[in-house]
C-alpha atoms as a PDB file:
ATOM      1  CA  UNK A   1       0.000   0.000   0.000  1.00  0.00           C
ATOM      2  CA  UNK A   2       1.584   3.630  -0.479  1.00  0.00           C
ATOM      3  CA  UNK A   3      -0.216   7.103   0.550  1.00  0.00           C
ATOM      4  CA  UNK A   4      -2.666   7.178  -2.674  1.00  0.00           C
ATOM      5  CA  UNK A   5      -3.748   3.959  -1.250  1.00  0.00           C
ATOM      6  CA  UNK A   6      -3.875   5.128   1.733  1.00  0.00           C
ATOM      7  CA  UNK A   7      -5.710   7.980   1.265  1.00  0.00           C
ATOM      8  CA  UNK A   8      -8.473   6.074  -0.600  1.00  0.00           C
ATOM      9  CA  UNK A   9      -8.835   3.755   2.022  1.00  0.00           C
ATOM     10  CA  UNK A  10      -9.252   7.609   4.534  1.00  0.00           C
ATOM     11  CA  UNK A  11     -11.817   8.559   1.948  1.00  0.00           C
ATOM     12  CA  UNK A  12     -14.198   5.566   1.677  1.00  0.00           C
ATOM     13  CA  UNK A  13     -14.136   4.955   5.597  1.00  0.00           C
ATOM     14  CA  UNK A  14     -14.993   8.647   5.984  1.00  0.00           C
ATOM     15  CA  UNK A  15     -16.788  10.173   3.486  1.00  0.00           C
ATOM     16  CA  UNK A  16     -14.189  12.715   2.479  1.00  0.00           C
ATOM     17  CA  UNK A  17     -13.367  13.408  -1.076  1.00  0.00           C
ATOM     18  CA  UNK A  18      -9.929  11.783  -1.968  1.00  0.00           C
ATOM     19  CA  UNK A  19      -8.450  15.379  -2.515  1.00  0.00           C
ATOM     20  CA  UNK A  20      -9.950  15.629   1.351  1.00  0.00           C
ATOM     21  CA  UNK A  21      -8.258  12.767   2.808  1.00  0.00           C
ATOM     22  CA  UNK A  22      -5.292  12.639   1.202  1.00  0.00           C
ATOM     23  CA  UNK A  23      -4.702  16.362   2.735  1.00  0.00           C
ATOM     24  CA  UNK A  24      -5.689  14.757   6.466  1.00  0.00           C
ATOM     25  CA  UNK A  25      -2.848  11.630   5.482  1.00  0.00           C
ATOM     26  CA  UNK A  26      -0.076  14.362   4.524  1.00  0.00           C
ATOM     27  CA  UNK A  27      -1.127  16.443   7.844  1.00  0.00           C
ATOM     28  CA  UNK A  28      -1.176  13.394   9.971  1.00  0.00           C
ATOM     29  CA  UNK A  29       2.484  12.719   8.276  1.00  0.00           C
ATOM     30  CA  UNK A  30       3.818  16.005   9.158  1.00  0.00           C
ATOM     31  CA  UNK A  31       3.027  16.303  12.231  1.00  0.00           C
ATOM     32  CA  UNK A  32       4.454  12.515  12.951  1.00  0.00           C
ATOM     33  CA  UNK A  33       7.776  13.968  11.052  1.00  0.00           C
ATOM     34  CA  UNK A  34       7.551  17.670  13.321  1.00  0.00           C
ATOM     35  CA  UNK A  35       6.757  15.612  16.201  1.00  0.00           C
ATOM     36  CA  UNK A  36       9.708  13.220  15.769  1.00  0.00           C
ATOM     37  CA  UNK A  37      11.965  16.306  14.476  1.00  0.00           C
ATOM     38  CA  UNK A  38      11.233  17.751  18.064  1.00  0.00           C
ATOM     39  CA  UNK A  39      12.264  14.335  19.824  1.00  0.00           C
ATOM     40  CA  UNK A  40       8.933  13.359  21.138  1.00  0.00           C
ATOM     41  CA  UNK A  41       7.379  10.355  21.199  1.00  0.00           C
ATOM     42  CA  UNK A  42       4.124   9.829  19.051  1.00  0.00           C
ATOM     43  CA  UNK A  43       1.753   7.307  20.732  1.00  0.00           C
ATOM     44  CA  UNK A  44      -1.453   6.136  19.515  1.00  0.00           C
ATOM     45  CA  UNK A  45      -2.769   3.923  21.741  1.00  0.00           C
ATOM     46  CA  UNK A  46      -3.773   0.155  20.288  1.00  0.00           C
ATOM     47  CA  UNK A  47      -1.958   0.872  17.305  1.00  0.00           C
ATOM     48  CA  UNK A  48       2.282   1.648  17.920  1.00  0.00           C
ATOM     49  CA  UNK A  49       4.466   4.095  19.547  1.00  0.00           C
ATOM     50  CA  UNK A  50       6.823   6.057  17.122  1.00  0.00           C
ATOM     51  CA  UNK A  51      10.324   7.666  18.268  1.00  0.00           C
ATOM     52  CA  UNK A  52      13.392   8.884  17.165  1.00  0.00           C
ATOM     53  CA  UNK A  53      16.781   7.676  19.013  1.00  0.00           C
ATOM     54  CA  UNK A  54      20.240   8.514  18.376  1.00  0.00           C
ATOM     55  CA  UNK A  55      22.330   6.032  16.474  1.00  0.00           C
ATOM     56  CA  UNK A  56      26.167   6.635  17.609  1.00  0.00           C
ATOM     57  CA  UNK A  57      28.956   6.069  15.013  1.00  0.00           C
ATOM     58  CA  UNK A  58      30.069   3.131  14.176  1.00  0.00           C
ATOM     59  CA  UNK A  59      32.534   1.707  12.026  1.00  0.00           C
ATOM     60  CA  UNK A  60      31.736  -0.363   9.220  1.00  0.00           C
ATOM     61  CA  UNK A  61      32.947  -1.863   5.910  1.00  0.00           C
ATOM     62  CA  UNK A  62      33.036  -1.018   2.069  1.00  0.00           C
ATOM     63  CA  UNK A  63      31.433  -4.634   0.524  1.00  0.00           C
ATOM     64  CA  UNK A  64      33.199  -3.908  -2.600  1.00  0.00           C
ATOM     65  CA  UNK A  65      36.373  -3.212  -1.865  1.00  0.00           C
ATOM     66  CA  UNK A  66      36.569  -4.370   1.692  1.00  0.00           C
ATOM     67  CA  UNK A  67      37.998  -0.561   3.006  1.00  0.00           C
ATOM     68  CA  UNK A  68      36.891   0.072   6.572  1.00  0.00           C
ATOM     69  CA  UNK A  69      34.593   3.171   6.892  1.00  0.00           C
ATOM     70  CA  UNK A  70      33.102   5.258   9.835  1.00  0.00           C
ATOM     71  CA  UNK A  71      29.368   5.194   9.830  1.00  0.00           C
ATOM     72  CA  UNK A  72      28.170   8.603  10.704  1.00  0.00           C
ATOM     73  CA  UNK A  73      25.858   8.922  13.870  1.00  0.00           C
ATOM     74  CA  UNK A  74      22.545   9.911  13.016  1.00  0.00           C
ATOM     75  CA  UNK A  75      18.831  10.390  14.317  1.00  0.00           C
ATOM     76  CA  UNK A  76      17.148   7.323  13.306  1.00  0.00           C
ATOM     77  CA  UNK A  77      12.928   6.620  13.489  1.00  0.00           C
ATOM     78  CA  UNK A  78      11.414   3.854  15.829  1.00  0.00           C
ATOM     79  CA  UNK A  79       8.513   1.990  15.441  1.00  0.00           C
ATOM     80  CA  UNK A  80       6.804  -0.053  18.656  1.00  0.00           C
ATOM     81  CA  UNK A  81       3.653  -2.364  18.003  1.00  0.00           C
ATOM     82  CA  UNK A  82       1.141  -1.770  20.113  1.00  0.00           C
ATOM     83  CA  UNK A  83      -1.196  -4.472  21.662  1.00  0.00           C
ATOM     84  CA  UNK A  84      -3.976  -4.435  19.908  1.00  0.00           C
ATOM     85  CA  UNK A  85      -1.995  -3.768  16.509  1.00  0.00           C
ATOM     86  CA  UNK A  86      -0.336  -7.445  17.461  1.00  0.00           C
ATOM     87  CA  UNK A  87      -3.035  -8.919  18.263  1.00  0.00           C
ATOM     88  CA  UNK A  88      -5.133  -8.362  14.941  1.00  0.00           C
ATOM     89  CA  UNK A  89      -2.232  -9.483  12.848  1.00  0.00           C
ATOM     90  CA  UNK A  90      -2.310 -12.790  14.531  1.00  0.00           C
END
C-alpha cells in the first residue's frame, strides 16, 4: 500500500473526497515527522508508539572493496507495536 492507497482507504471509511483525505494523510504525516523532528514520542494507543533515538557512530565496511569506513551517527525513526496492533495481525 503507499499514501494514494492510503488515502483512498481515509476517503471511503470517511466520506471525504480523496483530494480531502489525502490532505488529512499528509497532515497526519507532518506532524508525525515535526513531532519526531522535536524528539517526542508519538503514541497512539492500540496501534504503535513512534520515536526517534540517536544512532552513535560506528565503524563499518566497504562490501566492494573491503575498506573500513566510519558510519556517521545519526537520528534514526522507531517503530513499537502496540497491543492491539499485534493482536489483529495474529
Amino acid at each position: 500500500m503507499n499514501k494514494n492507497d492510503l488515502s483512498a482507504v481515509v476517503a471511503n471509511k470517511t466520506g471525504l473526497s480523496k483530494g480531502d483525505a489525502a490532505k488529512a494523510v499528509d497532515a497526519m504525516l507532518d506532524g508525525v515527522v515535526e513531532s519526531l523532528q522535536k524528539g517526542e514520542e508519538i503514541r497512539l494507543v492500540g496501534f504503535g508508539t513512534f520515536s526517534a533515538y540517536h544512532r552513535a557512530t560506528s565503524q563499518g565496511r566497504n562490501p566492494r572493496t573491503g575498506q573500513a569506513i566510519t558510519i556517521p551517527a545519526a537520528m534514526v525513526p522507531k517503530f513499537k507495536a502496540g497491543k492491539a496492533l499485534k493482536e489483529a495481525l495474529n
